[in-house]
Protein backbone atom coordinates (compact mmCIF):
# COMPACT_ATOMS: atom_id res chain seq x y z
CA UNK A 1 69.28 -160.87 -144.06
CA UNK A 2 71.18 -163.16 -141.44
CA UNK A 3 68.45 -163.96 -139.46
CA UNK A 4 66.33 -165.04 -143.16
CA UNK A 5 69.13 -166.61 -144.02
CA UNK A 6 69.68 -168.88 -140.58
CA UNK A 7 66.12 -169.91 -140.98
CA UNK A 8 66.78 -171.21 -144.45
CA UNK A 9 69.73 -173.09 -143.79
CA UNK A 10 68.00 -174.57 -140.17
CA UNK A 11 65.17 -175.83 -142.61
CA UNK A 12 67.21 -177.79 -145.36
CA UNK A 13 69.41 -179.07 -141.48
CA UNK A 14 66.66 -180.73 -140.32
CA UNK A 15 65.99 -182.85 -143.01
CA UNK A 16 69.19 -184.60 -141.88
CA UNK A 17 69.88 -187.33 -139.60
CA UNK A 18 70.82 -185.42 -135.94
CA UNK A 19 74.29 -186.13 -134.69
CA UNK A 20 74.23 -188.45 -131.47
CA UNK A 21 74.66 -186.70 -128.20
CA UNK A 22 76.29 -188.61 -125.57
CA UNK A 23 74.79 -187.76 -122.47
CA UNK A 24 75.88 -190.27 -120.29
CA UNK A 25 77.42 -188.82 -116.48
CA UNK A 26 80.65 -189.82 -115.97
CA UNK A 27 82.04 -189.69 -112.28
CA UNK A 28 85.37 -188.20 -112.98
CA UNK A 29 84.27 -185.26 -115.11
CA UNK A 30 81.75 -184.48 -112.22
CA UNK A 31 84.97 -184.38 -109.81
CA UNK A 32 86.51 -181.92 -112.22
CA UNK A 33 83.22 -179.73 -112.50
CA UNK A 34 83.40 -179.53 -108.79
CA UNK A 35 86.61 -177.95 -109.17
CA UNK A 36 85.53 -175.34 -111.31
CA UNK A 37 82.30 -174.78 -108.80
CA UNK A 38 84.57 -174.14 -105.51
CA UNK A 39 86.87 -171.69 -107.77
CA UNK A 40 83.16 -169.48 -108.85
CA UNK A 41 82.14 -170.26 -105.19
CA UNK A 42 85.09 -168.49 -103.79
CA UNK A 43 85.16 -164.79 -106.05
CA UNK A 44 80.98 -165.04 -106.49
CA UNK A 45 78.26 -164.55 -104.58
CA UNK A 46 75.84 -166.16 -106.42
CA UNK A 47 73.91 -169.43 -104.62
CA UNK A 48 73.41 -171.08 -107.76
CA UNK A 49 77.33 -172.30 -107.78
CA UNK A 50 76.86 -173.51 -104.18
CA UNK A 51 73.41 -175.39 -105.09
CA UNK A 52 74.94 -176.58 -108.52
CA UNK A 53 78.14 -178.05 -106.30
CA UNK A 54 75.44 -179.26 -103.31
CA UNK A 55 73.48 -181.44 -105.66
CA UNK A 56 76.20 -182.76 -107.98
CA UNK A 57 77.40 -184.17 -104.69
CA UNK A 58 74.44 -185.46 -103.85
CA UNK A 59 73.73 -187.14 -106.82
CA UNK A 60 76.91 -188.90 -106.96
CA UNK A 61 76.90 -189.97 -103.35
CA UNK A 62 73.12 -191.31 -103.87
CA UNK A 63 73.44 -192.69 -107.28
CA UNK A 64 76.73 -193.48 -108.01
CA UNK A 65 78.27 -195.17 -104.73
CA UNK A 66 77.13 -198.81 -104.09
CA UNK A 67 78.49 -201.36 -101.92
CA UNK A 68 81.39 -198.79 -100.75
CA UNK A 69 82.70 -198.43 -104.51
CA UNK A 70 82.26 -195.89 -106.92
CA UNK A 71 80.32 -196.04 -110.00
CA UNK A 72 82.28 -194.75 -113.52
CA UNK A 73 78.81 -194.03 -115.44
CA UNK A 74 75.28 -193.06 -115.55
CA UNK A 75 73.04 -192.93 -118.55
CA UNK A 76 68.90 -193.26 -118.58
CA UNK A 77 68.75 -193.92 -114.57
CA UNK A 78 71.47 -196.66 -114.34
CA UNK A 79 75.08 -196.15 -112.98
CA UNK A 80 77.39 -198.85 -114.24
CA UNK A 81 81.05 -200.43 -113.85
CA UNK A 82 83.00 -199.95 -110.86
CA UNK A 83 84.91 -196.88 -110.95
CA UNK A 84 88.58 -196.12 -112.14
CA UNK A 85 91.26 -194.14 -110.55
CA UNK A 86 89.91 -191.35 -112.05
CA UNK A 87 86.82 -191.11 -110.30
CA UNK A 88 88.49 -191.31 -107.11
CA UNK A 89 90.85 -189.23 -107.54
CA UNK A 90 89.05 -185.94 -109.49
CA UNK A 91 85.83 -186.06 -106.93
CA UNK A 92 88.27 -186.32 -103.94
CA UNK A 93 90.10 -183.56 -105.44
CA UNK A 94 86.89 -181.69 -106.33
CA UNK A 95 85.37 -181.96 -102.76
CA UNK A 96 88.57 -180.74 -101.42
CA UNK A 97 88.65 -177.68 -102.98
CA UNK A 98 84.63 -177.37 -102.27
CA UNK A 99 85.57 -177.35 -98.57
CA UNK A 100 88.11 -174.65 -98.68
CA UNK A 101 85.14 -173.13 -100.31
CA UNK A 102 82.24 -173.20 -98.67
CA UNK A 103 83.98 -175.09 -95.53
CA UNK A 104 81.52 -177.60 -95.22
CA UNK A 105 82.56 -180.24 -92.77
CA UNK A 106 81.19 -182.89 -95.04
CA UNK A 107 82.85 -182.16 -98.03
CA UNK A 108 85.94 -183.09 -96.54
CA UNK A 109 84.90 -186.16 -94.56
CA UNK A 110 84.04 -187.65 -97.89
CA UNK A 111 87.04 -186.66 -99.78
CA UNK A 112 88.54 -189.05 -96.50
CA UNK A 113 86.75 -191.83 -97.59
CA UNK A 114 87.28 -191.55 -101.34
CA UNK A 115 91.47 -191.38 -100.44
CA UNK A 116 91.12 -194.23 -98.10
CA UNK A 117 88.80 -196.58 -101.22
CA UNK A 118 91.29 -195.53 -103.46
CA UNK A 119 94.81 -196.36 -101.03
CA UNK A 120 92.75 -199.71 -100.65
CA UNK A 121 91.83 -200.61 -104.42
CA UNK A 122 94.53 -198.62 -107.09
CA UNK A 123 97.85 -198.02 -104.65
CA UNK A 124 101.04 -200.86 -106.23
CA UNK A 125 102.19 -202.40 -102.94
CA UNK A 126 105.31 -203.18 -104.89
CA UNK A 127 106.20 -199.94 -106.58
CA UNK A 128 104.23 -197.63 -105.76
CA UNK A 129 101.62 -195.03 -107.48
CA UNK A 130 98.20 -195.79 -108.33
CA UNK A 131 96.95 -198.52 -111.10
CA UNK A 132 94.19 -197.15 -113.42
CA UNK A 133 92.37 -200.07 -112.51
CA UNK A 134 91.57 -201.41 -109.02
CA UNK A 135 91.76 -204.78 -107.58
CA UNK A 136 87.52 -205.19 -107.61
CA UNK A 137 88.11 -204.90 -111.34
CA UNK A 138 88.47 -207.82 -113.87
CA UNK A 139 91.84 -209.35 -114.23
CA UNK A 140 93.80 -208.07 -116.49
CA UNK A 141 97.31 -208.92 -118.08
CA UNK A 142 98.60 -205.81 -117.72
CA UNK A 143 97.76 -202.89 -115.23
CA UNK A 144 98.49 -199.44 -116.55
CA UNK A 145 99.58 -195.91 -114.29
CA UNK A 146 98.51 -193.03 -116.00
CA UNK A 147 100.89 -190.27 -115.05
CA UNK A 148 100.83 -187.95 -118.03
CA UNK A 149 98.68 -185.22 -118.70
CA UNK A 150 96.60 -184.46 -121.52
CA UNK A 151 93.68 -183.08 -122.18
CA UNK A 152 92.63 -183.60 -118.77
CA UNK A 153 95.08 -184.34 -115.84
CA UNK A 154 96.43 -187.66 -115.22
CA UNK A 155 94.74 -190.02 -112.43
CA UNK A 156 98.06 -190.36 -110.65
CA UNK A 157 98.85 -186.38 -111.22
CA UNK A 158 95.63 -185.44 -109.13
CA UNK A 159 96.03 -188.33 -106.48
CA UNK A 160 99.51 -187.13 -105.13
CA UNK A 161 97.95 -183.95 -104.65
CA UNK A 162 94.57 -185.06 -103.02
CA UNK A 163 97.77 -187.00 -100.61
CA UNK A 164 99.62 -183.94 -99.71
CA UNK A 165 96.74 -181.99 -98.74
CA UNK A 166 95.26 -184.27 -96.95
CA UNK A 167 98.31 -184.96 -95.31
CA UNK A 168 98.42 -181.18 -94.52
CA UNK A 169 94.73 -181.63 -92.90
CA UNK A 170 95.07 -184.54 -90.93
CA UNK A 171 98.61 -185.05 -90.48
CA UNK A 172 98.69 -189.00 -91.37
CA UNK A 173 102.54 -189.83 -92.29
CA UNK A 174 101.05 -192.64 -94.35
CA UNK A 175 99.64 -189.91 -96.85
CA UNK A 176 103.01 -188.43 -97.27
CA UNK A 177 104.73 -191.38 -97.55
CA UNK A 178 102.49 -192.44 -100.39
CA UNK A 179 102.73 -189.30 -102.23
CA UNK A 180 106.59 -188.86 -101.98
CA UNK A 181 106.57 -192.49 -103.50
CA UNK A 182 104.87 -191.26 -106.72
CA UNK A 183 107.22 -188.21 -106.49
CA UNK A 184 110.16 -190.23 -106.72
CA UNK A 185 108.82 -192.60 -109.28
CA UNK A 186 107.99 -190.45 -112.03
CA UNK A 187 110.89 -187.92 -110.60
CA UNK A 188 113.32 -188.61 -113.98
CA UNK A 189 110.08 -188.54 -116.60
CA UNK A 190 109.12 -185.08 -114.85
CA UNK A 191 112.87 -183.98 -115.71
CA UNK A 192 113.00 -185.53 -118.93
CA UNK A 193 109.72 -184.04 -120.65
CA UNK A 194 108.24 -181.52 -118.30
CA UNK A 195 105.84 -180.51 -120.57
CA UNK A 196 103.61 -183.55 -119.97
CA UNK A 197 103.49 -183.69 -115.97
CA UNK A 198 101.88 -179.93 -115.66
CA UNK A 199 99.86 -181.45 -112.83
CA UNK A 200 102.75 -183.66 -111.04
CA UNK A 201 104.90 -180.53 -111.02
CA UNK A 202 102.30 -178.43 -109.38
CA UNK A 203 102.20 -181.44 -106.74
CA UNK A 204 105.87 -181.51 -106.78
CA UNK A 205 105.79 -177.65 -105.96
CA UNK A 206 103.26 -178.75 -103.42
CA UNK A 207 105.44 -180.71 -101.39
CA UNK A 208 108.39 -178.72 -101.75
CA UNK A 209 107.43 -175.42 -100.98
CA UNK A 210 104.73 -176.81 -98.20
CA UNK A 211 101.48 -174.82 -98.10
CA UNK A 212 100.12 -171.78 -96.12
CA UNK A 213 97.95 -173.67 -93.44
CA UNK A 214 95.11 -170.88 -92.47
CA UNK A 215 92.62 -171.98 -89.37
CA UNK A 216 90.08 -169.53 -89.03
CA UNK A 217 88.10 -169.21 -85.71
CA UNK A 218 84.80 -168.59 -85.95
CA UNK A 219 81.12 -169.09 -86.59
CA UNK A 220 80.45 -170.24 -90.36
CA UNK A 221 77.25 -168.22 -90.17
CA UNK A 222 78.59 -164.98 -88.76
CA UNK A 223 78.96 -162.05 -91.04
CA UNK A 224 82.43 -161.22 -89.70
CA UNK A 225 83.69 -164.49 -89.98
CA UNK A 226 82.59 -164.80 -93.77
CA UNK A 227 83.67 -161.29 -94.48
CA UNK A 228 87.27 -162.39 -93.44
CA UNK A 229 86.43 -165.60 -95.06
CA UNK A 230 85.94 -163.34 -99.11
CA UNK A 231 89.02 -162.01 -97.82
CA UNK A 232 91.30 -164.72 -97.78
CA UNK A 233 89.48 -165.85 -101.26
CA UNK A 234 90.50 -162.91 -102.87
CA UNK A 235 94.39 -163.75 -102.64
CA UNK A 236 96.14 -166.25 -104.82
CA UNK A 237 97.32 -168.69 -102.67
CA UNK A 238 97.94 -171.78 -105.04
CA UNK A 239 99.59 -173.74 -102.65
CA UNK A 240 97.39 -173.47 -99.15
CA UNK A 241 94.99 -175.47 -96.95
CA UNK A 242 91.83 -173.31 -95.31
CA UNK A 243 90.23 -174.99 -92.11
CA UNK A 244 87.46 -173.86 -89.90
CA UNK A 245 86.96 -174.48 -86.78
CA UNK A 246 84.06 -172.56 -83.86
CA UNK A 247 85.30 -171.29 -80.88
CA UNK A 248 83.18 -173.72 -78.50
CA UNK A 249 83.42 -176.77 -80.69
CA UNK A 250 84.96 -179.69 -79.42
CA UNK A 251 87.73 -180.20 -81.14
CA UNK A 252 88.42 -183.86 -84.01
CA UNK A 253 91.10 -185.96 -84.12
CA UNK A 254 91.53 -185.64 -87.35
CA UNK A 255 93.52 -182.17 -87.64
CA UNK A 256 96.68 -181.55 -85.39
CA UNK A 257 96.58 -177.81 -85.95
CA UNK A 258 93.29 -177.30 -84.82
CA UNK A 259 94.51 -178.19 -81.49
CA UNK A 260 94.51 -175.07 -78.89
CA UNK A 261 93.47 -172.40 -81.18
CA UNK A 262 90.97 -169.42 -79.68
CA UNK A 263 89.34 -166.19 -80.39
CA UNK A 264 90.61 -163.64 -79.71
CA UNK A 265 88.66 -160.85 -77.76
CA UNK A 266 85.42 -162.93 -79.40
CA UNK A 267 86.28 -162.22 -82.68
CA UNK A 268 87.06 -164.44 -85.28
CA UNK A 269 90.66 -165.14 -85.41
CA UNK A 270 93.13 -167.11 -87.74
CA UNK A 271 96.50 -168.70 -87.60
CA UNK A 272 98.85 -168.56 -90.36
CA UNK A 273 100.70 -171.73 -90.03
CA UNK A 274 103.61 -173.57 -92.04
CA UNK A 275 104.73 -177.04 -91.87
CA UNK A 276 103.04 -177.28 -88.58
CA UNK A 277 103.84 -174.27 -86.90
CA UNK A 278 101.35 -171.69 -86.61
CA UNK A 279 101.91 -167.48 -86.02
CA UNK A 280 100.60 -165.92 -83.57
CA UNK A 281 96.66 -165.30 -83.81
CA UNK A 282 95.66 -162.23 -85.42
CA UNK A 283 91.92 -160.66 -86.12
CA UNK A 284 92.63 -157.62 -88.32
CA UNK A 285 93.12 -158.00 -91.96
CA UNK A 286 96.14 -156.08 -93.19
CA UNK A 287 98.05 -158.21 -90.42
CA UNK A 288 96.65 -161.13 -91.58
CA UNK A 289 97.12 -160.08 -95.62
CA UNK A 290 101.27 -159.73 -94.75
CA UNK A 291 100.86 -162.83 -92.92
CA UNK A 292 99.36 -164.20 -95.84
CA UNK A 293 101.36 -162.62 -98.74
CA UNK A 294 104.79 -162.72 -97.00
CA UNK A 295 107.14 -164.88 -98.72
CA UNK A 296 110.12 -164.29 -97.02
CA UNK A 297 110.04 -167.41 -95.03
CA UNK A 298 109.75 -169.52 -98.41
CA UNK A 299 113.09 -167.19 -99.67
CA UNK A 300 115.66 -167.48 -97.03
CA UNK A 301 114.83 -171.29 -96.99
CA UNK A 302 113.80 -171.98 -100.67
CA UNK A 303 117.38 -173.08 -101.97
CA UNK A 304 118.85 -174.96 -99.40
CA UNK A 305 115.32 -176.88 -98.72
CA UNK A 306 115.13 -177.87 -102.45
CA UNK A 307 118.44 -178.99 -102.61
CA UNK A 308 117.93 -181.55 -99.99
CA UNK A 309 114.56 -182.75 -100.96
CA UNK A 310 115.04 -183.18 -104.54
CA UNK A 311 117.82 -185.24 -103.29
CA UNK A 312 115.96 -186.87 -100.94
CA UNK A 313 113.44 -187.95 -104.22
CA UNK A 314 116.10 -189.26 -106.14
CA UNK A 315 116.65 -191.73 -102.97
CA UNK A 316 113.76 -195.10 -103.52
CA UNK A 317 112.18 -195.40 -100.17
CA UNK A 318 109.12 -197.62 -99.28
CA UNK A 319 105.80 -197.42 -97.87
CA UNK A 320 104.10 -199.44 -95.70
């Protein structure tokens, strides 16, 4: 009876005029989708996440980059208008958290270049945080800063994160100078109406707490180092930064904590670090679980640390 009855009713619907489907590709939402990829990526085994995330990449970085800006739109073969804050800041985001999962090299170099096109075109040299539009954009009168969340984070929300963790990768001061700028600017609206910086609070929790910094030693393609790699996946760690690095690799500039770390006994290895400083190396897993899971640190710390940098926000300070 239901089935007769769909039929009849997707007979007389026809007849009408179809609603329009926009099916235009929009940059930013791509960032967020990449987001969503990395988090399947990390508790699946299935390759389709991994090609889904590979080719959404692609595509952006093919069709949707020209003249070293980012495109907002595509629709029927043509990207359009330079992008927004947005754009920057959800695909650097996305590839971020695509290189924690899949820890491809890549990923992260080009979340580096989106964060240094953005810093270059949307930061406010006078007060700081990130205009909605950038300086390749028309003129306008007035130059908005999206800070609160809706429906989707804000531009600024996601940007001071994308700062702090790359600040936790690479260890460039000017990062966390930038982000504790937008920290103190929006410091009073966060403790006025919480409820509409979800994603500035989780930065602010970011930079307060500091993250778990995990190197793991070891060949991306060997079955012990990925098995160690599901491992670490399958532990909450909202607040952490994952970096891999192969035993006979010569080392990059760009990360200070990749500096002198080994295998140990040729197997793959990882350092729990914190603010900088690293534990010692460990290879089996319920070591490196506590290691991991062990809060106490963050405890002894937690109220004496907050109390100073909370006050330390409250202070205007300048970057350059």
């Amino acid at each position: 009876m239901m089935a007769e009855a769909r039929a009849k009713l997707f007979q007389e619907r026809v007849k009408r005029v179809r609603p329009f489907r926009d099916e235009k590709i929009l940059t930013s939402w791509n960032g967020l989708m990449l987001s969503g990829l990395a988090e399947a990526i990390k508790v699946s085994a299935n390759q389709r996440y991994i090609e889904a995330a590979a080719k959404t990449v692609k595509f952006i970085f093919t069709r949707m980059l020209k003249d070293g800006f980012l495109l907002h739109t595509y629709k029927d073969g043509k990207s359009k208008l330079h992008g927004y804050l947005d754009d920057y800041a959800f695909l650097a985001a996305g590839l971020l958290d695509l290189y924690e999962a899949t820890l491809e090299q890549s990923a992260m170099e080009q979340a580096l270049q989106l964060a240094e096109m953005m810093n270059r075109e949307f930061w406010d040299d006078i007060d700081g945080a990130f205009f909605y539009t950038g300086k390749s954009h028309e003129q306008l009168i007035s130059r908005t800063k999206p800070a609160f969340d809706s429906s989707i984070p804000s531009g600024n929300s996601i940007a001071t994160q994308v700062l702090l963790r790359l600040y936790h990768y690479s260890g460039r001061e000017d990062y966390l100078r930038r982000a504790e700028k937008i920290l103190r600017l929006y410091y009073d609206a966060m403790e006025k109406q919480p409820f509409g910086f979800a994603h500035m609070l989780s930065a602010l929790d970011f930079y307060l707490q500091k993250p778990k910094e995990i190197v793991l030693v070891g060949r991306k393609k060997d079955e012990a180092t990925q098995d160690l790699l599901k491992k670490i996946h399958s532990i909450y760690l909202p607040n952490m930064t994952l970096q891999l690095v192969a035993p006979d690799e010569p080392l990059k500039a760009m990360s200070p904590l990749l500096e002198g770390k080994r295998q140990l006994d040729g197997k793959p290895t990882v350092y729990v670090c914190h603010n900088f400083t690293c534990s010692v190396p460990v290879t089996d897993w319920e070591e490196l679980k506590e290691l991991i899971s062990q809060r106490e640190r963050y405890e002894l710390a937690k109220a004496d640390f907050r109390k100073k940098q909370e006050g330390a926000l409250k202070t205007q300070g300048t970057v350059h």
